[in-house]
C-alpha atoms as a PDB file:
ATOM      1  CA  UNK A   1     -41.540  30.310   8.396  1.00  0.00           C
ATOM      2  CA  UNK A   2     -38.076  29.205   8.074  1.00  0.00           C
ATOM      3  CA  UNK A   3     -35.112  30.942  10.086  1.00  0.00           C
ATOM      4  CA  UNK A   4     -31.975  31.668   8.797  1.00  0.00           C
ATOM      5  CA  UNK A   5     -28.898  31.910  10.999  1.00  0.00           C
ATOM      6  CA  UNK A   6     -25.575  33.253  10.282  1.00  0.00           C
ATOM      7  CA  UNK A   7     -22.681  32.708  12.154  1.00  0.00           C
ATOM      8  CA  UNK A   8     -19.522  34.603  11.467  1.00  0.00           C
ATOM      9  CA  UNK A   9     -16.115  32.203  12.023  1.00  0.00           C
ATOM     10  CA  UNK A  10     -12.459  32.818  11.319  1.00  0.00           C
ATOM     11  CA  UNK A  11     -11.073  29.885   9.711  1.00  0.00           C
ATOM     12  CA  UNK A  12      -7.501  28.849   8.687  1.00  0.00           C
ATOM     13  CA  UNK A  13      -6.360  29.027   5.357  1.00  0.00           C
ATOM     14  CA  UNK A  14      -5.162  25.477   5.218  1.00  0.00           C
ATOM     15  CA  UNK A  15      -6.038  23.171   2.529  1.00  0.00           C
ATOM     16  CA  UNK A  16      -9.656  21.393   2.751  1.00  0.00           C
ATOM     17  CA  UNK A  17     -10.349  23.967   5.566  1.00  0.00           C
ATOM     18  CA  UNK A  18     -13.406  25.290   3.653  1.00  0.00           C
ATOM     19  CA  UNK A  19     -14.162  21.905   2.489  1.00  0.00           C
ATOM     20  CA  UNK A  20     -14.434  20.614   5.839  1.00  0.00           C
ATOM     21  CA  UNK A  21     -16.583  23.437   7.163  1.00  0.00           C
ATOM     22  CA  UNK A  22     -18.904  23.287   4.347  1.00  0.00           C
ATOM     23  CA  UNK A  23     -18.986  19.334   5.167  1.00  0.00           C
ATOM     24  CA  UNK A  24     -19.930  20.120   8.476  1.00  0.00           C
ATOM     25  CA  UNK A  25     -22.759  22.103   7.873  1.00  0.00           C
ATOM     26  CA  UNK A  26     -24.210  20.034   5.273  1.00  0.00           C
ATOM     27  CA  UNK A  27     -23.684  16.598   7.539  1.00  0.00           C
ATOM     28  CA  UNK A  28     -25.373  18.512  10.141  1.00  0.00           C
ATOM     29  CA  UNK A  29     -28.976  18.996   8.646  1.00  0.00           C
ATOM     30  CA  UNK A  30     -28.904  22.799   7.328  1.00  0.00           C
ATOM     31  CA  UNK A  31     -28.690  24.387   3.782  1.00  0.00           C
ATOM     32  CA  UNK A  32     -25.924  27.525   3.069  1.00  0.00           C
ATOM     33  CA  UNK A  33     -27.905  30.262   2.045  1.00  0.00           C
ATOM     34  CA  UNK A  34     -25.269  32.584   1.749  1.00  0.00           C
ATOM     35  CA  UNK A  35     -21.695  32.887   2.491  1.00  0.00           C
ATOM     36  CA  UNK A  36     -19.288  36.052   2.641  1.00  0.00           C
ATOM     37  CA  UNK A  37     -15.461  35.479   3.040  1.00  0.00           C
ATOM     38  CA  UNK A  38     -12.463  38.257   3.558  1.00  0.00           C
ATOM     39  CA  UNK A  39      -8.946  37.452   3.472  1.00  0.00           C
ATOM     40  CA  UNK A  40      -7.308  38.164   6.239  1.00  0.00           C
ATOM     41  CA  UNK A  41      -3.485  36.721   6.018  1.00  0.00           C
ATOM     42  CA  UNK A  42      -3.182  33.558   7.512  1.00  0.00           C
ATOM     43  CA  UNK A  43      -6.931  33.207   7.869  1.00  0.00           C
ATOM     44  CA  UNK A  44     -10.117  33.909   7.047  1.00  0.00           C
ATOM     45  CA  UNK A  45     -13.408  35.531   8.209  1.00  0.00           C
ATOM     46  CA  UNK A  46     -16.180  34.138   7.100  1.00  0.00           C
ATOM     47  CA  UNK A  47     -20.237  35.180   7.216  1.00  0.00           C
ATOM     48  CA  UNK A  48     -21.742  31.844   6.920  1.00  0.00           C
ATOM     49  CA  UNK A  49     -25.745  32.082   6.285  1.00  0.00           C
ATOM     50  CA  UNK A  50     -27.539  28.716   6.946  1.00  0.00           C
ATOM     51  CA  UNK A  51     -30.862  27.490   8.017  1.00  0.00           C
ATOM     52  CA  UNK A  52     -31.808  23.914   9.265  1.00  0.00           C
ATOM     53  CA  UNK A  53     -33.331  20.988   6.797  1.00  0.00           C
ATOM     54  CA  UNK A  54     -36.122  20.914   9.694  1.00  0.00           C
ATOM     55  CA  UNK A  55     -37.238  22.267  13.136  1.00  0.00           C
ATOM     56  CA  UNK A  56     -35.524  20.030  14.922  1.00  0.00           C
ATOM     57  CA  UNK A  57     -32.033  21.296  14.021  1.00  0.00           C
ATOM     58  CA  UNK A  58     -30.054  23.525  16.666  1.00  0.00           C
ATOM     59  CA  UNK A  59     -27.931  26.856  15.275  1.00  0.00           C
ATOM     60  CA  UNK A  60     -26.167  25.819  18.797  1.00  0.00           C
ATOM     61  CA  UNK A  61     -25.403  22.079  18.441  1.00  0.00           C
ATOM     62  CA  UNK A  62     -24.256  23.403  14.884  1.00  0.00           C
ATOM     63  CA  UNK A  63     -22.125  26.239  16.397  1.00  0.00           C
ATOM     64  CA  UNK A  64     -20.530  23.640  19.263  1.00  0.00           C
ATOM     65  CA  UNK A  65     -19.340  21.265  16.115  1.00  0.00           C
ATOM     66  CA  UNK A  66     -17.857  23.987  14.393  1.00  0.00           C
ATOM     67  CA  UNK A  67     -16.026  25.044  17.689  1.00  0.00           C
ATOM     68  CA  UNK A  68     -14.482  21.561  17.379  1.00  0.00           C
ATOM     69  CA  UNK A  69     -13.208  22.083  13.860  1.00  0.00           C
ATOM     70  CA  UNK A  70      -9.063  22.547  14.111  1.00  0.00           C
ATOM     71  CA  UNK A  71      -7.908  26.062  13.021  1.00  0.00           C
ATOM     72  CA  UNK A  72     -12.095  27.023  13.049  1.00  0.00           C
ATOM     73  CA  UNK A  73     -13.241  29.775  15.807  1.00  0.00           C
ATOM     74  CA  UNK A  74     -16.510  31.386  15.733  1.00  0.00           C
ATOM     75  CA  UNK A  75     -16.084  35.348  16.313  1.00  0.00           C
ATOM     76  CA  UNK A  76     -18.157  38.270  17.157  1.00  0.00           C
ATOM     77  CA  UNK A  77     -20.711  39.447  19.610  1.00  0.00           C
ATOM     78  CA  UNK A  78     -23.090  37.422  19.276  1.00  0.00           C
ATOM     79  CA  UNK A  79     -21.528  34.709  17.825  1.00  0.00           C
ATOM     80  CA  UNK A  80     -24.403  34.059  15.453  1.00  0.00           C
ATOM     81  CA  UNK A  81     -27.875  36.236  14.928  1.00  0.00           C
ATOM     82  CA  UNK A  82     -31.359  34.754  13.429  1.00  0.00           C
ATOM     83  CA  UNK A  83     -33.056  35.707  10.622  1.00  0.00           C
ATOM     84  CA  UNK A  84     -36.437  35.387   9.529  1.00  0.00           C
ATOM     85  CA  UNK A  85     -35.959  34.374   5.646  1.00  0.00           C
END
């Protein structure tokens, strides 16, 4: 059974911001399953639904990259919640 993951981020609305997100993920081994987004000004918030290519990818190692993202945060409590899809 695969596990889906989603992890809810605020994100600036810069240019490429998305792009480089959605990069991220994808470079990193999972498939989007879903996203949600809500304007929010400045920003975004975004309910990003992903699961790994394989069992050896980590929701945390992908959570840690996003954290390094500039104008990215992860929000919420938890950050991120799993899934069975």
């Amino acid at each position: 059974m695969t596990m889906s993951d989603t992890i809810h981020i605020q994100i600036d609305r810069a240019d490429g911001s998305l792009q480089r997100l959605i990069g991220l993920v994808e470079r990193r081994g999972f498939h989007i399953d879903g996203m949600s987004m809500a304007d929010e000004g400045a920003s975004r918030r975004i309910a990003l639904t992903v699961r790994g290519r394989d069992a050896a990818r980590s929701i945390d190692n992908l959570g840690c990259q996003i954290d390094r993202l500039f104008g990215v945060a992860r929000i919420g409590a938890p950050a991120y919640q799993s899934e069975a899809a």
